[in-house]
Protein backbone atom coordinates (compact mmCIF):
# COMPACT_ATOMS: atom_id res chain seq x y z
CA UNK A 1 -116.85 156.37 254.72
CA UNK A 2 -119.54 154.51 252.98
CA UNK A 3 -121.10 156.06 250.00
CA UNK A 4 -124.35 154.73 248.41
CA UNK A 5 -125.17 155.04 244.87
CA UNK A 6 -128.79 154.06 243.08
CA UNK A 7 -128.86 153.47 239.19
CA UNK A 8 -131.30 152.09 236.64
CA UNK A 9 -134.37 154.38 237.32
CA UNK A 10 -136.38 156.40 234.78
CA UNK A 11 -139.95 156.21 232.88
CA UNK A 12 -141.38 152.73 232.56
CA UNK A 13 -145.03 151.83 230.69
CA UNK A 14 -147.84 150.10 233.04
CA UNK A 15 -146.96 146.07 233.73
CA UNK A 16 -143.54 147.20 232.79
CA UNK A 17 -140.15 146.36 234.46
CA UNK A 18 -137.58 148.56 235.81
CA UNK A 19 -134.31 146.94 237.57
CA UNK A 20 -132.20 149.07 240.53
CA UNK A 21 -129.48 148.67 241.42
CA UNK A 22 -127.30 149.85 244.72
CA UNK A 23 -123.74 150.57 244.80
CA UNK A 24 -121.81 151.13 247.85
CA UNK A 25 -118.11 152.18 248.18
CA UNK A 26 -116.54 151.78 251.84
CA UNK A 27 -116.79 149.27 254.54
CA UNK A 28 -119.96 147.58 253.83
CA UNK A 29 -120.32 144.60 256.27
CA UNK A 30 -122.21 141.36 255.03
CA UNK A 31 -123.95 141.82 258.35
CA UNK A 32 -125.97 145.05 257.86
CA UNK A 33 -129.85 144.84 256.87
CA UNK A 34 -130.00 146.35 253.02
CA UNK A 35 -133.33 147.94 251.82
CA UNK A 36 -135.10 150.39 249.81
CA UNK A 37 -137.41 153.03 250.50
CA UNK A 38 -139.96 154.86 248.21
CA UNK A 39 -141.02 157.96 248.86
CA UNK A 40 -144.15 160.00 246.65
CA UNK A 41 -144.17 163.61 246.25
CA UNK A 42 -145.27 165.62 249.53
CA UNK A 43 -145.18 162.08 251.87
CA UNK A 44 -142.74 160.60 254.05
CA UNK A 45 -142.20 157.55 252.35
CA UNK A 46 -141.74 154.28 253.42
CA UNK A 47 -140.09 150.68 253.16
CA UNK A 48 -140.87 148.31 250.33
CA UNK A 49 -138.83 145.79 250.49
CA UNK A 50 -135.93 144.58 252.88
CA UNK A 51 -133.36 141.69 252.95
CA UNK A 52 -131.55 140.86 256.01
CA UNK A 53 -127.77 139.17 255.67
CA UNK A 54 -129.35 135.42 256.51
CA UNK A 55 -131.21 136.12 252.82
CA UNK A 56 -135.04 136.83 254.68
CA UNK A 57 -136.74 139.17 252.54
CA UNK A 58 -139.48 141.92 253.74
CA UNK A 59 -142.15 143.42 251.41
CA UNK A 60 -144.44 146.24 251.78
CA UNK A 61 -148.12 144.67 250.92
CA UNK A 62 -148.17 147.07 247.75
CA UNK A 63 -145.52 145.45 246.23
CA UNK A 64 -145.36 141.70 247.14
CA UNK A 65 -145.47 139.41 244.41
CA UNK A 66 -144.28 141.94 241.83
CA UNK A 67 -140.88 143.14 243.17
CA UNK A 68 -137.87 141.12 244.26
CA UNK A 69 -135.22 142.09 246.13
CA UNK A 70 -131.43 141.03 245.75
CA UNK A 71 -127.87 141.31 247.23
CA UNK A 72 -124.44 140.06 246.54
CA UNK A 73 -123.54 138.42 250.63
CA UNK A 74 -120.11 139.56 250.23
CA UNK A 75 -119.97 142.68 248.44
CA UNK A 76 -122.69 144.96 246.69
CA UNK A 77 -124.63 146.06 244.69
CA UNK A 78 -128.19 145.19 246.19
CA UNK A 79 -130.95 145.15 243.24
CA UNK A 80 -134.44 145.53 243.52
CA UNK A 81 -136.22 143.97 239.79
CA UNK A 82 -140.13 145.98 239.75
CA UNK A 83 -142.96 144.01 237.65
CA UNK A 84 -145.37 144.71 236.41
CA UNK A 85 -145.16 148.39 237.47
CA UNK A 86 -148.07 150.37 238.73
CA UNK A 87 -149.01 154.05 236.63
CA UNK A 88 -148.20 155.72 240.07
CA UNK A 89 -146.84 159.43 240.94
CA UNK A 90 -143.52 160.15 240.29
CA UNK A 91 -141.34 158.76 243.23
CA UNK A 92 -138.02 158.40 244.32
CA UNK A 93 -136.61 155.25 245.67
CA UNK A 94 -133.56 155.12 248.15
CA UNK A 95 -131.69 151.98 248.59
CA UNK A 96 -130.25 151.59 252.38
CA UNK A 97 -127.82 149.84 254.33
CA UNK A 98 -128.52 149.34 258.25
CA UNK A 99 -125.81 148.22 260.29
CA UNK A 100 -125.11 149.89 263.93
CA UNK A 101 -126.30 153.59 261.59
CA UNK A 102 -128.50 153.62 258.45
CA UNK A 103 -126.46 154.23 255.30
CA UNK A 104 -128.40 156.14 252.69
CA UNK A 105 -128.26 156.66 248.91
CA UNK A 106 -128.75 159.69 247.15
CA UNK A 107 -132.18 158.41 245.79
CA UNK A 108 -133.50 157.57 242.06
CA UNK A 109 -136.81 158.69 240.71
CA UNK A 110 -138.95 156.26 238.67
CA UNK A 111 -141.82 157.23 236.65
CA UNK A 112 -144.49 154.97 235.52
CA UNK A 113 -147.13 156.41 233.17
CA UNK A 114 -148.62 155.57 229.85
């Protein structure tokens, strides 16, 4: 059974920089698509950034050029590394793993406020 766990969240300052990381346990094949989500009080959420297992990275427009994503081939964790943050609501970001079924963590919440 694969278990996903996100780490390395919090409160960050404006322009600031917040690393996550994703840790799986279980059968994690190199193969399957890893991502995260964020998701804002009251709203469905949605993708920012994905990396497939050739290395081809996806970013939501909000986020390109400040956040990179990351993943060991062979084993996890997956990070995402957020610059220079945004003063945004409160949200929770869920790292993902998307092989034949999605894999989800628990989420994380990040805060970014002066």
């Amino acid at each position: 059974q694969v278990q996903l766990v996100e780490s390395g969240g919090g409160s960050a300052q404006p322009g600031g920089t917040l690393r996550l990381s994703c840790t799986a346990s279980g059968r994690i094949s190199p193969f399957y698509r890893m991502g995260w989500h964020r998701q804002f009080p009251g709203e469905q959420g949605a993708m920012v950034a994905e990396i497939t297992a050739a290395g081809v990275t996806t970013y939501a427009d909000s986020v390109k050029g400040r956040f990179i994503i990351s993943r060991h081939m062979l084993n996890s964790p997956g990070y995402l590394q957020m610059n220079a943050l945004n003063v945004d609501a409160p949200a929770v970001y869920l790292c993902y793993y998307q092989g034949s079924q999605p894999f989800w963590g628990p989420g994380i919440q990040v805060t970014v406020s002066s």
